[in-house]
C-alpha atoms as a PDB file:
ATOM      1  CA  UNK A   1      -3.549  82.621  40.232  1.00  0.00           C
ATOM      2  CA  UNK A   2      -1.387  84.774  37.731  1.00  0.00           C
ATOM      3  CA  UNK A   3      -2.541  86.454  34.713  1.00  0.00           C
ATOM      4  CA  UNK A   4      -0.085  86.605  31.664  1.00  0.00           C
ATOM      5  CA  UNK A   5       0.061  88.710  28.877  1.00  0.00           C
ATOM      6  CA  UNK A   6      -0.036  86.657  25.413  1.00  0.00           C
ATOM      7  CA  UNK A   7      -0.089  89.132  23.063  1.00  0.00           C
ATOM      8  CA  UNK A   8      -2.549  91.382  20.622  1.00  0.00           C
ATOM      9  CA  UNK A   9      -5.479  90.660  19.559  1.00  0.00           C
ATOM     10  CA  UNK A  10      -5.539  91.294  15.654  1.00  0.00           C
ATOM     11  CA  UNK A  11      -8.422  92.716  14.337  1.00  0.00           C
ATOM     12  CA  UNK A  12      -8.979  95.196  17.661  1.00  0.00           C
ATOM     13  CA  UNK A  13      -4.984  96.041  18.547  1.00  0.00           C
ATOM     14  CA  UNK A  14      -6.019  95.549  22.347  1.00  0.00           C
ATOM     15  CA  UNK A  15      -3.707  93.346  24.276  1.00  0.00           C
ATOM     16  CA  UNK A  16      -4.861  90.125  25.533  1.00  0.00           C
ATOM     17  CA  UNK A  17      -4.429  88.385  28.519  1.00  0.00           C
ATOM     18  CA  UNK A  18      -4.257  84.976  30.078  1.00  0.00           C
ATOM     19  CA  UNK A  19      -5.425  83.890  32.963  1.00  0.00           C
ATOM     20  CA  UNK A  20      -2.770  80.798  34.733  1.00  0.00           C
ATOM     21  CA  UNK A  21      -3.143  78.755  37.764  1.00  0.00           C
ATOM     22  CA  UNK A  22      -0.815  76.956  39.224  1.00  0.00           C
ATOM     23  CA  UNK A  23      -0.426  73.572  39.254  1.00  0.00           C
ATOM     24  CA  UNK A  24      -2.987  72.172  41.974  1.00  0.00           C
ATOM     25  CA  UNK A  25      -0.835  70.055  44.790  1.00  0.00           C
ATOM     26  CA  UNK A  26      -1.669  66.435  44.986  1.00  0.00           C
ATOM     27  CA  UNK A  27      -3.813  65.612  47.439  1.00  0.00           C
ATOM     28  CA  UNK A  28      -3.437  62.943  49.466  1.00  0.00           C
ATOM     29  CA  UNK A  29      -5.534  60.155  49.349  1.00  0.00           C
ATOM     30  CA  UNK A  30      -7.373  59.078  52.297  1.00  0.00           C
ATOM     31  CA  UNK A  31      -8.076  55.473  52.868  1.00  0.00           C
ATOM     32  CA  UNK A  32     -10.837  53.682  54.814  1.00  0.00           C
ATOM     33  CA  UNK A  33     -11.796  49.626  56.510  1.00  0.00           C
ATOM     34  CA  UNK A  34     -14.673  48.857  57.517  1.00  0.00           C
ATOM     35  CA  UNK A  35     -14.679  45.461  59.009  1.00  0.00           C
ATOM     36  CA  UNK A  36     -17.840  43.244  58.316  1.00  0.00           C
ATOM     37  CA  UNK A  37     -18.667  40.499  60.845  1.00  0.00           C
ATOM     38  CA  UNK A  38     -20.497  37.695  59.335  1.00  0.00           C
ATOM     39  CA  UNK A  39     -21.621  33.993  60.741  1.00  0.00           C
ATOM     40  CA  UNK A  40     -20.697  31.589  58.959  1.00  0.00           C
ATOM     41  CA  UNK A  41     -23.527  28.802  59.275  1.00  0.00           C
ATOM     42  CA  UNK A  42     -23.948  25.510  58.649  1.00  0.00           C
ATOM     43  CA  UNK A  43     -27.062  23.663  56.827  1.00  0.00           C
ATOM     44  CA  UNK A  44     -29.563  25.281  54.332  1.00  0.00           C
ATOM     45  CA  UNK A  45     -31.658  27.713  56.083  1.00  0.00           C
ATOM     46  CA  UNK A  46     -35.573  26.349  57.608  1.00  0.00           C
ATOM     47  CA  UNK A  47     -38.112  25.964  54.949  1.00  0.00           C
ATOM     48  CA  UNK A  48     -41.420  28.504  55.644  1.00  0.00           C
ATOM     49  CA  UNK A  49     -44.228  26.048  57.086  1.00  0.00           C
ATOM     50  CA  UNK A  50     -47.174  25.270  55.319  1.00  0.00           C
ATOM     51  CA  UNK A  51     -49.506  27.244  57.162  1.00  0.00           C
ATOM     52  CA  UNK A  52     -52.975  25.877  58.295  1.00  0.00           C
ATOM     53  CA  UNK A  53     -56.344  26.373  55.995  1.00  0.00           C
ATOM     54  CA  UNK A  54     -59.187  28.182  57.380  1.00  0.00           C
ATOM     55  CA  UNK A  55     -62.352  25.989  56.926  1.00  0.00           C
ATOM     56  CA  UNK A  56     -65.495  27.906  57.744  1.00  0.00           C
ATOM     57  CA  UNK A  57     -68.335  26.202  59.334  1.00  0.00           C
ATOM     58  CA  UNK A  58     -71.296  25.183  57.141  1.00  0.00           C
ATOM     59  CA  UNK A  59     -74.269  27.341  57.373  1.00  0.00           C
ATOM     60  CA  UNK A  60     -76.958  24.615  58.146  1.00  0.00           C
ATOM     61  CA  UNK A  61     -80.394  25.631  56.416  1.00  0.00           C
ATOM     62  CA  UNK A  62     -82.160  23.045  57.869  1.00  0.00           C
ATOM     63  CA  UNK A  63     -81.264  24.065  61.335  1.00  0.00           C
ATOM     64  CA  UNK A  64     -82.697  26.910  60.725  1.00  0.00           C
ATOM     65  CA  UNK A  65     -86.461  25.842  58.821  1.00  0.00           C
ATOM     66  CA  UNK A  66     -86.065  22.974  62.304  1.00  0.00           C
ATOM     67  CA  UNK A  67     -86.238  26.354  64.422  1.00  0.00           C
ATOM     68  CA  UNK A  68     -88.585  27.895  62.179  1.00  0.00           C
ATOM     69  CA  UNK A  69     -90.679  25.239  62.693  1.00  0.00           C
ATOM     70  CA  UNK A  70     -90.923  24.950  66.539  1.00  0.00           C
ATOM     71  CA  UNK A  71     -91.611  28.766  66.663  1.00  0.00           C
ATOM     72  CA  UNK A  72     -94.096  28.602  64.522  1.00  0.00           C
ATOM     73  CA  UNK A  73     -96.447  25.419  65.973  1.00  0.00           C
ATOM     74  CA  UNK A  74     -97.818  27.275  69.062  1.00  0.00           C
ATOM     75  CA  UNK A  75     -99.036  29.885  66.550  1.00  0.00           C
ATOM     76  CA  UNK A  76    -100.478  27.437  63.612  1.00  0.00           C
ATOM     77  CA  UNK A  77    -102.342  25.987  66.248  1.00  0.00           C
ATOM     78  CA  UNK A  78    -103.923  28.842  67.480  1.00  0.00           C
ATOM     79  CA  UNK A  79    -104.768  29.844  63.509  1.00  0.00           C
ATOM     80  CA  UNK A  80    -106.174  26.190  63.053  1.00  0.00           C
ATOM     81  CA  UNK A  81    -108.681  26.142  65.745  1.00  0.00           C
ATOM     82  CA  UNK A  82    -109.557  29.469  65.267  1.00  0.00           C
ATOM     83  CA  UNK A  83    -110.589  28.839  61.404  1.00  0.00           C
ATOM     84  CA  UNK A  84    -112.190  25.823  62.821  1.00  0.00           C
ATOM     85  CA  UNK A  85    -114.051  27.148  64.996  1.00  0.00           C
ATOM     86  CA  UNK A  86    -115.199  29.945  62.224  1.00  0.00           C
ATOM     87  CA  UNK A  87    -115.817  27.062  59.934  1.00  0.00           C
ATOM     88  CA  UNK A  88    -118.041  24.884  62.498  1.00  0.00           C
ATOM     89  CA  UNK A  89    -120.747  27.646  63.157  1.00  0.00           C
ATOM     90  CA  UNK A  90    -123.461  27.088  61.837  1.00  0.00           C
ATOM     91  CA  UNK A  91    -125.925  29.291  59.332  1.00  0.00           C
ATOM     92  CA  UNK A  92    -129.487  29.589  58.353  1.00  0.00           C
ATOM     93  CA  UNK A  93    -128.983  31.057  55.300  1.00  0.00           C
ATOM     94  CA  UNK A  94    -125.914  28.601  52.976  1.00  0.00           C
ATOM     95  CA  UNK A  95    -124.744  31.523  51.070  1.00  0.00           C
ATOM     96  CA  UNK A  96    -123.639  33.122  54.866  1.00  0.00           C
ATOM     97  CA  UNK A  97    -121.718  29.584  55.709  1.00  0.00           C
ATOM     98  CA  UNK A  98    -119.908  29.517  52.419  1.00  0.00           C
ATOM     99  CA  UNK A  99    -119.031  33.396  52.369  1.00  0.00           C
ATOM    100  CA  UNK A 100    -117.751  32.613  56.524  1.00  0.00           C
ATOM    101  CA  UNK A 101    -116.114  29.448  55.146  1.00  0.00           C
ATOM    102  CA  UNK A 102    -114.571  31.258  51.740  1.00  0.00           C
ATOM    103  CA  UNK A 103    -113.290  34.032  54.789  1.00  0.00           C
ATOM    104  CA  UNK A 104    -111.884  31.802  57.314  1.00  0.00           C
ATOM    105  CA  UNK A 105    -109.452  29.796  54.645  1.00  0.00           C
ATOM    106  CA  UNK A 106    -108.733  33.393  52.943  1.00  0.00           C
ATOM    107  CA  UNK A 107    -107.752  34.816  56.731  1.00  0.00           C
ATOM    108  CA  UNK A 108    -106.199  30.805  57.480  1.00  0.00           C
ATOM    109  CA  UNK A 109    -103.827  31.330  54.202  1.00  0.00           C
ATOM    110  CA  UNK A 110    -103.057  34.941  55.011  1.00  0.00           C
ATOM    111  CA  UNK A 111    -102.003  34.145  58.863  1.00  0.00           C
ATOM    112  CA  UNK A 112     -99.789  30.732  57.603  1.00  0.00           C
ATOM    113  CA  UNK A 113     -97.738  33.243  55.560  1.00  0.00           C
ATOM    114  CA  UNK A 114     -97.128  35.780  58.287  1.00  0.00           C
ATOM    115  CA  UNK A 115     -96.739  33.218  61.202  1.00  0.00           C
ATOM    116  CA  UNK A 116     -94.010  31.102  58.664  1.00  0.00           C
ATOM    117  CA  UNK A 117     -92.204  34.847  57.522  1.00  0.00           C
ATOM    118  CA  UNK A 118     -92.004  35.527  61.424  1.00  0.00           C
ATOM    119  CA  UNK A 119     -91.228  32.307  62.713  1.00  0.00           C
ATOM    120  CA  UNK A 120     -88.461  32.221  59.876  1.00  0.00           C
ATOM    121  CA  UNK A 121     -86.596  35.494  60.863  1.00  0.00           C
ATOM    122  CA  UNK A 122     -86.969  34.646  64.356  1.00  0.00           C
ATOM    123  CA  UNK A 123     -85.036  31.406  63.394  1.00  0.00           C
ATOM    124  CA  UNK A 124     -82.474  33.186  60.571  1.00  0.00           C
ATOM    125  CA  UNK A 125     -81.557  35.342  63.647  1.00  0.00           C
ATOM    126  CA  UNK A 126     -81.573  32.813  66.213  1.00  0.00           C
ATOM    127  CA  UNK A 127     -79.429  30.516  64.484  1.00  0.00           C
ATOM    128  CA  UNK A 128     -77.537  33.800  63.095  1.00  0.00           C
ATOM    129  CA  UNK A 129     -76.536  34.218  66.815  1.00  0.00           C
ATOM    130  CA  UNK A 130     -74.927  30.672  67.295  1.00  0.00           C
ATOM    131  CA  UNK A 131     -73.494  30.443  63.893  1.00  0.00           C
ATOM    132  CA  UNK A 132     -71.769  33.880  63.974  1.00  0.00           C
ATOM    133  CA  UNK A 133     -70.155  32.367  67.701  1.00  0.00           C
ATOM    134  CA  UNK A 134     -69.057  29.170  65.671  1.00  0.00           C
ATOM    135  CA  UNK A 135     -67.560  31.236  63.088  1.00  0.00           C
ATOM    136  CA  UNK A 136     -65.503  33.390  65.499  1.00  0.00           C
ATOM    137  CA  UNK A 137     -64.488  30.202  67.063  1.00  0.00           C
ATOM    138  CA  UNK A 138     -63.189  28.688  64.007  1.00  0.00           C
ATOM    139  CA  UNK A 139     -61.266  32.011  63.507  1.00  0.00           C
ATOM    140  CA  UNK A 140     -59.984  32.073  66.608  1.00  0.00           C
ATOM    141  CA  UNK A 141     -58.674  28.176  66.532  1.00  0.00           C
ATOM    142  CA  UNK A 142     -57.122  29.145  63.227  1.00  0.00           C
ATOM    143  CA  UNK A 143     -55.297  32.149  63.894  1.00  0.00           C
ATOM    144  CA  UNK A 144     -53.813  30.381  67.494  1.00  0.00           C
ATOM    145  CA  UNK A 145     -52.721  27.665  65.028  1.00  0.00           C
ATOM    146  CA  UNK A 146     -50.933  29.805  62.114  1.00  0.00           C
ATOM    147  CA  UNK A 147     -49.462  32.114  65.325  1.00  0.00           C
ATOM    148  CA  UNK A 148     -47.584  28.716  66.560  1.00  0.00           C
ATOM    149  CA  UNK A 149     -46.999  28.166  63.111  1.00  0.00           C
ATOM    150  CA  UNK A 150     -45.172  30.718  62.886  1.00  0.00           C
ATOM    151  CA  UNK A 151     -43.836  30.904  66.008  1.00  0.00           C
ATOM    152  CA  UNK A 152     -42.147  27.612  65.648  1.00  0.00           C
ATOM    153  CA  UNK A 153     -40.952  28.852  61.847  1.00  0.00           C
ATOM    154  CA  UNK A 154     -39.478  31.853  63.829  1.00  0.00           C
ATOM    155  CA  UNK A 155     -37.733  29.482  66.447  1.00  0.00           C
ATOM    156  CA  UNK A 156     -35.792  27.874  64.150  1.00  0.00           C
ATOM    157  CA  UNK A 157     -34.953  30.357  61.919  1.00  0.00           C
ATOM    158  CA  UNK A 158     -33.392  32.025  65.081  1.00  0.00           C
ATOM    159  CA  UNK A 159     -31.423  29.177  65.754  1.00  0.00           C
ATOM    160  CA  UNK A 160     -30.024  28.569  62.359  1.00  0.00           C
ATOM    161  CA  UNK A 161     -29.055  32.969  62.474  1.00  0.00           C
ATOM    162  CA  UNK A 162     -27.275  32.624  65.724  1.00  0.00           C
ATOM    163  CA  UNK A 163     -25.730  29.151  64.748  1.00  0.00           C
ATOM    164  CA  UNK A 164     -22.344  28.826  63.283  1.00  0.00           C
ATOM    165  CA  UNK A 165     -18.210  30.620  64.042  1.00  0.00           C
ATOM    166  CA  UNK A 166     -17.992  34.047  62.984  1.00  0.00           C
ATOM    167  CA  UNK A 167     -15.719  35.801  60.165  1.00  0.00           C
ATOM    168  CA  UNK A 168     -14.376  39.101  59.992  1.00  0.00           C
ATOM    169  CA  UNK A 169     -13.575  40.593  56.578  1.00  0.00           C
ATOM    170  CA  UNK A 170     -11.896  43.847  56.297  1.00  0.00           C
ATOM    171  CA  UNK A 171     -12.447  45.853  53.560  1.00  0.00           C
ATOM    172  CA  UNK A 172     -10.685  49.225  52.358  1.00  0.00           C
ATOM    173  CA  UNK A 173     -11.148  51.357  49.825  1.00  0.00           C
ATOM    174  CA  UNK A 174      -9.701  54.868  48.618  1.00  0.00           C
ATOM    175  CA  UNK A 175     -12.609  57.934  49.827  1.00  0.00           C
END
């Protein structure tokens, strides 16, 4: 770098001064290749499968009031004889029979409801049990058949990416 005295300034009378570089040298330009490798295949490339559709089991209500049913019989039974046998005794006085009567279907309705609520969860869960294993099942089946799906999607995409000659292209460019 050189500085260089161009003259005076003006309005001041101080002399100025320039500041000169020389002349940068030319650098040399630096070339690079890369070489890309590249199959070159034959054929359109596999389609993507249609995969499966998951179909849930049906959720069978009348499984389920069928169970309700059977748990509750040995229980109804029980509830009928014992309001028959509260009904059948036998009273002096009528107003006693019909208050023990108006009792016994009052107690009969009130022990139908609980026995049917019980025997009804005890069946929800019961059948709960088997449908939830039927469910998992189906899920299972499902995902084993969208796995060799894909599996056989994966195959022949494989096949089609290793098929084919390769090419070599070299490309350079200044850096």
């Amino acid at each position: 770098m050189t500085i260089q005295y161009i003259g005076t300034h003006a309005s001041l009378g101080v002399p100025e001064y320039e500041t000169v570089r020389p002349e940068e040298e030319e650098q040399e330009t630096v070339q690079t290749q890369t070489t890309v490798t590249t199959p070159q295949r034959q054929g359109s490339a596999p389609s993507m499968p249609n995969l499966p559709e998951y179909n849930a089991p049906e959720y069978d209500e009348r499984k389920v009031d069928a169970l309700a049913q059977k748990k509750a019989a040995p229980e109804l039974n029980r509830l009928r004889q014992l309001t028959q046998q509260a009904m059948a005794k036998t009273y002096e006085n009528p107003n006693v029979q019909r208050m023990t009567v108006r009792q016994a279907l009052a107690g009969y309705g009130t022990g139908l409801g609980g026995i049917m609520a019980g025997a009804q969860s005890a069946a929800t869960n019961e059948y709960g049990k088997v449908y939830s294993a039927t469910v998992q099942a189906a899920l299972t089946n499902y995902q084993a058949n969208v796995n060799a799906t894909m599996q056989h999607y994966n195959n022949l995409f494989q096949d089609y990416m290793n098929g084919g000659q390769e090419s070599t292209t070299t490309i350079t460019r200044p850096e």
